[in-house]
N, C-alpha and C. Protein backbone atom coordinates (compact mmCIF):
# COMPACT_ATOMS: atom_id res chain seq x y z
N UNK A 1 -21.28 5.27 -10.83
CA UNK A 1 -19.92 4.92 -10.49
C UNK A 1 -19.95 3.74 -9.52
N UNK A 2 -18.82 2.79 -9.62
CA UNK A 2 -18.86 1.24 -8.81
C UNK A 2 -17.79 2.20 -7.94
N UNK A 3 -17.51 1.69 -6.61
CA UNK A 3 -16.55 1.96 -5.84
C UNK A 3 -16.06 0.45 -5.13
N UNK A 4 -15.82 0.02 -5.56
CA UNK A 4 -14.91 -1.15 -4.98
C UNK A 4 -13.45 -1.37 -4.31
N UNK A 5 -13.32 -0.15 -3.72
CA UNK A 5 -12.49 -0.24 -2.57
C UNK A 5 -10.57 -0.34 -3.43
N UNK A 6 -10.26 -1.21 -2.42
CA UNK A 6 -8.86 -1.22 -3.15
C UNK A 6 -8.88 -2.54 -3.95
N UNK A 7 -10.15 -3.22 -4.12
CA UNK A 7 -10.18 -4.09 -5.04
C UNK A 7 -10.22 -4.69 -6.47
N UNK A 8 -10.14 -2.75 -6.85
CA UNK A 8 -9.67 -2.41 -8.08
C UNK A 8 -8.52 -3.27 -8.74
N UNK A 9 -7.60 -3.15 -7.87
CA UNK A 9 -6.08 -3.81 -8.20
C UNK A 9 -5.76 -5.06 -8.56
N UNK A 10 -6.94 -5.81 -7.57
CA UNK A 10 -6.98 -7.26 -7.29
C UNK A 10 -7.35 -7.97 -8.69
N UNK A 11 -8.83 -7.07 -9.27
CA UNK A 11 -9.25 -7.24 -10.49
C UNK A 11 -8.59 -7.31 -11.98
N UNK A 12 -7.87 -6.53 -11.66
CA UNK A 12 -6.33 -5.85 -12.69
C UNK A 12 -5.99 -6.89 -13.00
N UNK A 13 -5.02 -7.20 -11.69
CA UNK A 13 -4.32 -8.64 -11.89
C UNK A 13 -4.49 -9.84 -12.03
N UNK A 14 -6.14 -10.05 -12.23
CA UNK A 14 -6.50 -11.22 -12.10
C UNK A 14 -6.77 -11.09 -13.53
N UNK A 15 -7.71 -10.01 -14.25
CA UNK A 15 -7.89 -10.19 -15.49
C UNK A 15 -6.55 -10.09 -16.43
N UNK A 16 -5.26 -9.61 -16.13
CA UNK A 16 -4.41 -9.21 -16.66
C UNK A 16 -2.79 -9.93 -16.38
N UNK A 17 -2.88 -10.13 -15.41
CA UNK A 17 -1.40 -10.49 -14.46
C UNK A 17 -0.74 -10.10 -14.31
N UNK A 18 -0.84 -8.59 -14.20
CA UNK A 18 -0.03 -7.67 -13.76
C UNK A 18 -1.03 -6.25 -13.19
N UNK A 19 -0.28 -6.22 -12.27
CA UNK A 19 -0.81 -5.25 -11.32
C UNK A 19 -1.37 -3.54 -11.82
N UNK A 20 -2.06 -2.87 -11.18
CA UNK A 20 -2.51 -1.58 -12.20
C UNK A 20 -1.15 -0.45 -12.37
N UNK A 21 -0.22 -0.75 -11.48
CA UNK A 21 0.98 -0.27 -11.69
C UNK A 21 1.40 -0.17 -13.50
N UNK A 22 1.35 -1.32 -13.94
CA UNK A 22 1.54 -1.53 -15.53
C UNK A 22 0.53 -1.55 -16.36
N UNK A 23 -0.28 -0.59 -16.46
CA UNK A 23 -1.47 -0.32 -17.06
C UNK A 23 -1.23 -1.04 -18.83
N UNK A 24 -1.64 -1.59 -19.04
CA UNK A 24 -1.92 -1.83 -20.66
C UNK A 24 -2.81 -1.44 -21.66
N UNK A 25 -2.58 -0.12 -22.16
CA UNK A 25 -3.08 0.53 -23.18
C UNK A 25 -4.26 -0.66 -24.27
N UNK A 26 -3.19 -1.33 -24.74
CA UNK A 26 -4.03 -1.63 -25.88
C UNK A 26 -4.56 -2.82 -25.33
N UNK A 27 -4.92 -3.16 -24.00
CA UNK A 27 -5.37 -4.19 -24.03
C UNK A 27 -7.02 -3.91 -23.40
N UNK A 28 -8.34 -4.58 -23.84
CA UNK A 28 -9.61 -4.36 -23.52
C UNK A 28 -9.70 -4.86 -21.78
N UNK A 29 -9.19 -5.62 -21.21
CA UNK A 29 -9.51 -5.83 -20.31
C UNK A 29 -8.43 -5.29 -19.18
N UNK A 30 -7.56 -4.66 -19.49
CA UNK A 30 -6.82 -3.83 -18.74
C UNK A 30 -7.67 -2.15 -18.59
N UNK A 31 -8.51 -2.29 -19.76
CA UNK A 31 -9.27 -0.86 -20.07
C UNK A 31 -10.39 -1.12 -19.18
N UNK A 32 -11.11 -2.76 -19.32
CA UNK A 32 -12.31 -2.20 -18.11
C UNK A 32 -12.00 -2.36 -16.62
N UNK A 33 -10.76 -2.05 -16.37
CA UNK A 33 -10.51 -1.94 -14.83
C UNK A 33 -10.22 -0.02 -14.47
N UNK A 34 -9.83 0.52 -15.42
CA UNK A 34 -8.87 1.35 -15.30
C UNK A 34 -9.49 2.50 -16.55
N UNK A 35 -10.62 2.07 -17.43
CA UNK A 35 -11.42 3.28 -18.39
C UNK A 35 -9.97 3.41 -18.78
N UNK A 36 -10.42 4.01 -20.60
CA UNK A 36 -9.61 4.13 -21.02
C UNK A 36 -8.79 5.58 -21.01
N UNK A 37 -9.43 6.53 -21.42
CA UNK A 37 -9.07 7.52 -20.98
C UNK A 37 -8.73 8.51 -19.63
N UNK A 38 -7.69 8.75 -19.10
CA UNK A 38 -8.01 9.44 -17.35
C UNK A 38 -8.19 10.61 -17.58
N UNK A 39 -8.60 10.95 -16.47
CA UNK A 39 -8.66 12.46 -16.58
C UNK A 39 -8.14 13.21 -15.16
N UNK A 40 -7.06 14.13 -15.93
CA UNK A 40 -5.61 14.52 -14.80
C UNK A 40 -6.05 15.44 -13.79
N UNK A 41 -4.91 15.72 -13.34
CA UNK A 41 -5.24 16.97 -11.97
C UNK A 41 -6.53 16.51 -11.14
N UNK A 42 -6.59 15.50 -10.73
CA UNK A 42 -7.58 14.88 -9.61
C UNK A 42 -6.66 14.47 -8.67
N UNK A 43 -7.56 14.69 -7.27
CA UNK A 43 -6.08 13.64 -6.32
C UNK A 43 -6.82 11.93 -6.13
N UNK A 44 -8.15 11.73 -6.52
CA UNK A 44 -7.80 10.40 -6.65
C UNK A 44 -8.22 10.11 -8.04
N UNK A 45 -7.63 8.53 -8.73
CA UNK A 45 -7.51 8.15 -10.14
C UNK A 45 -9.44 8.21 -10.14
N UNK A 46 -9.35 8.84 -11.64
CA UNK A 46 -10.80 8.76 -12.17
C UNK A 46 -10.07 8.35 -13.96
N UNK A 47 -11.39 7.91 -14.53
CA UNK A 47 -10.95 7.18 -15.95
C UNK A 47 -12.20 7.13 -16.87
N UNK A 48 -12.70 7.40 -18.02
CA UNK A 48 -13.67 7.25 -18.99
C UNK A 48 -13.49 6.91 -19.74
N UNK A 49 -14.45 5.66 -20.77
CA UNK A 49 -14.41 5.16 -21.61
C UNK A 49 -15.25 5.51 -22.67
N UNK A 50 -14.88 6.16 -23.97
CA UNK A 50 -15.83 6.44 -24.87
C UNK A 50 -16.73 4.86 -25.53
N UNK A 51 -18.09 5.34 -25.57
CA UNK A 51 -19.04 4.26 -26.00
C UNK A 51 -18.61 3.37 -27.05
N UNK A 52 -17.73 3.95 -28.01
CA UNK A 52 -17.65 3.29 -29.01
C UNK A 52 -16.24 2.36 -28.48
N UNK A 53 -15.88 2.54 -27.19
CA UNK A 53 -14.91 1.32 -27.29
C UNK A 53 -15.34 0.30 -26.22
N UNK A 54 -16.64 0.47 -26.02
CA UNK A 54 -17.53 -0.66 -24.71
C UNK A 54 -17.62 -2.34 -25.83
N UNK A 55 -18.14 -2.04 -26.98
CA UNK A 55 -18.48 -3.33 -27.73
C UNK A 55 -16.97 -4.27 -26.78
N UNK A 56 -15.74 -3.47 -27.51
CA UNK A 56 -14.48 -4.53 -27.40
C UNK A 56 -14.55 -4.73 -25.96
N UNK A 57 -14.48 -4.23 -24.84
CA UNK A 57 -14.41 -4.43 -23.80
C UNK A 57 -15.14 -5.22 -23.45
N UNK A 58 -16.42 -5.67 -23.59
CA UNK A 58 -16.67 -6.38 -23.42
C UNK A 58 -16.97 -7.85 -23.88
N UNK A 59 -16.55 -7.51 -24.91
CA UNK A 59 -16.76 -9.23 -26.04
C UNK A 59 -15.01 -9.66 -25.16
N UNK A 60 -14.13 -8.78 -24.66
CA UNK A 60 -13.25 -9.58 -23.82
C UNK A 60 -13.41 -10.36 -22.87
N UNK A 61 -14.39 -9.26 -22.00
CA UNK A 61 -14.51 -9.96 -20.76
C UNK A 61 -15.34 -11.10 -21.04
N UNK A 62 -16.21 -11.25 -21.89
CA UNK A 62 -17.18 -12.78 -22.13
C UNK A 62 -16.96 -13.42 -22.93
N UNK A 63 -15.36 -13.19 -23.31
CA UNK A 63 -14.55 -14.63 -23.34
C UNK A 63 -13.29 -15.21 -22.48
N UNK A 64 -13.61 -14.12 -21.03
CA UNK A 64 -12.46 -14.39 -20.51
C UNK A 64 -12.72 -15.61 -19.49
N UNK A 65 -12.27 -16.35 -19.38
CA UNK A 65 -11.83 -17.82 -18.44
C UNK A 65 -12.01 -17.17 -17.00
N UNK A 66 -12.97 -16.57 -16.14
CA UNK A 66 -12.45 -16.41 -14.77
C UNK A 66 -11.95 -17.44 -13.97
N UNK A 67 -12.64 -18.63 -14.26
CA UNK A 67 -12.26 -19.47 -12.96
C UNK A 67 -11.16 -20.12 -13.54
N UNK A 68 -10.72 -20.39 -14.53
CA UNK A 68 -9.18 -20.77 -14.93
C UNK A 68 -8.27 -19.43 -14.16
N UNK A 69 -8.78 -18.30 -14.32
CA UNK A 69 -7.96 -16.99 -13.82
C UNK A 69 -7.45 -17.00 -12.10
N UNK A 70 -8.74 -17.75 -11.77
CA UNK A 70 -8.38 -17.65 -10.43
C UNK A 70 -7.83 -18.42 -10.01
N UNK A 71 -7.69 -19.65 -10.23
CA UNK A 71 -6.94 -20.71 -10.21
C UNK A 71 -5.60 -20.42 -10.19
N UNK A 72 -5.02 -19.77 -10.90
CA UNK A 72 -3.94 -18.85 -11.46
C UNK A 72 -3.45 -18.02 -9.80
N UNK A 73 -4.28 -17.11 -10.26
CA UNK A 73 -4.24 -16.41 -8.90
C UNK A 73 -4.15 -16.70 -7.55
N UNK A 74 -5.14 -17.75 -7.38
CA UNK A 74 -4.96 -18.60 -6.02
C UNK A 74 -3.67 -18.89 -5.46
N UNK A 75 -3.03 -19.81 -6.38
CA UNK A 75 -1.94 -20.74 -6.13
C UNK A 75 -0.29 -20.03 -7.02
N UNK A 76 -0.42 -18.86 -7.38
CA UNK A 76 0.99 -18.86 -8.24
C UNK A 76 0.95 -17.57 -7.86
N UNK A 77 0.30 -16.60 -8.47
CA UNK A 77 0.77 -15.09 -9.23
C UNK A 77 1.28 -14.56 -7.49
N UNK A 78 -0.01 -14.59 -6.88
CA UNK A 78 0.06 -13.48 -5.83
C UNK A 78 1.45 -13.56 -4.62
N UNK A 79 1.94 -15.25 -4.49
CA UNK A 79 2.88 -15.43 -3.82
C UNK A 79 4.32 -14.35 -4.27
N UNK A 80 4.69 -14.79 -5.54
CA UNK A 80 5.53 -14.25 -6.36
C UNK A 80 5.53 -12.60 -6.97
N UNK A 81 4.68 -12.44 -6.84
CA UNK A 81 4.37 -10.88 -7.50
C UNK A 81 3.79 -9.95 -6.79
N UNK A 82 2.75 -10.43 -6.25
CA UNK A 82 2.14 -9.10 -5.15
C UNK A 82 1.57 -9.88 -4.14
N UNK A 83 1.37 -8.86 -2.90
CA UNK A 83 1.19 -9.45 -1.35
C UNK A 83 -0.29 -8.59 -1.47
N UNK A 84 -1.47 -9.33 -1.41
CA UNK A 84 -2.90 -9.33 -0.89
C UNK A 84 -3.27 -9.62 0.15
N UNK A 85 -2.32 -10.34 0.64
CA UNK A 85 -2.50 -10.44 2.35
C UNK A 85 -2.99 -9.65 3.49
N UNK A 86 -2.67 -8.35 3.07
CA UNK A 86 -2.74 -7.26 3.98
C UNK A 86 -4.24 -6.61 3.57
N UNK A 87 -4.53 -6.78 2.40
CA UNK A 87 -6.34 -6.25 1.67
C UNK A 87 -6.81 -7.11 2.17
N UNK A 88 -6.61 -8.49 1.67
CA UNK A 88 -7.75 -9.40 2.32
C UNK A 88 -7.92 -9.60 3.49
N UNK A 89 -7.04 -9.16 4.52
CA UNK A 89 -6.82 -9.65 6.14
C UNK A 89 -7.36 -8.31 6.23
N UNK A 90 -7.31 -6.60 6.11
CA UNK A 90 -8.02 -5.61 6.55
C UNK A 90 -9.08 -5.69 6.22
N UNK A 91 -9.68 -6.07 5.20
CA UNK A 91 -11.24 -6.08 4.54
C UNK A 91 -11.81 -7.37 5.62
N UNK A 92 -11.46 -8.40 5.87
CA UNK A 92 -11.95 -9.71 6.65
C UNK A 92 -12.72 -8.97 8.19
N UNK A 93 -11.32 -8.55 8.59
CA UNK A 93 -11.38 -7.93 9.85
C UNK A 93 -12.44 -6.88 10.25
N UNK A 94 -12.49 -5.81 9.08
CA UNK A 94 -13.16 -5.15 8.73
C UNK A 94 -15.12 -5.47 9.10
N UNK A 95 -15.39 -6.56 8.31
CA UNK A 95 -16.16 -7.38 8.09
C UNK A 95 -16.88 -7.89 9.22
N UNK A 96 -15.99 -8.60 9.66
CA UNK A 96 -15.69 -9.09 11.34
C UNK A 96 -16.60 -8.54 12.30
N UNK A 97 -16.34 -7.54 12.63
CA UNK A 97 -16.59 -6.11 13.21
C UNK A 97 -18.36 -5.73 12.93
N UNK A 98 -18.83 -5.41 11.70
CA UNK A 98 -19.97 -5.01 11.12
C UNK A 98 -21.05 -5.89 11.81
């Protein structure tokens, strides 16, 4: 298991442009943030992906554009749509400290 903090979200929206709030079923790269299947009655989100749907997931991600994505992200999405300000300024700080 990866544990990447609340940077789950960040990932979401960068591969997707929209936040994990709006999960997208049929889409492969909304699936490798979020596994496709969850599994309920947990108090925090857990998610599995059966093997046979890894091929698609990943022939997405290695055609996906990151640094066009971030570019994106940098300068447009996050002003307008979601505030990271407060992750990236606690994680910095965080950091700081160590």
């Amino acid at each position: 298991m990866l544990d990447i903090d609340k940077m789950w979200d960040v990932l979401h929206f960068v591969l997707t442009g929209v936040s994990t709030d709006h999960r997208i079923d049929d889409n492969p790269l909304s699936q490798a943030v979020l596994g496709v299947t969850s599994i309920e009655d947990l108090s925090d989100y857990m998610a599995y992906t059966e093997h046979s749907q890894i091929a698609d997931i990943v022939a997405a991600l290695e055609q996906f554009d990151m640094d066009q994505a971030l570019e994106i992200f940098r300068y447009e999405k996050p002003v307008k749509r979601l505030n990271y300000t407060q992750i990236f300024g606690t994680m910095t700080k965080k950091r700081r400290k160590s």
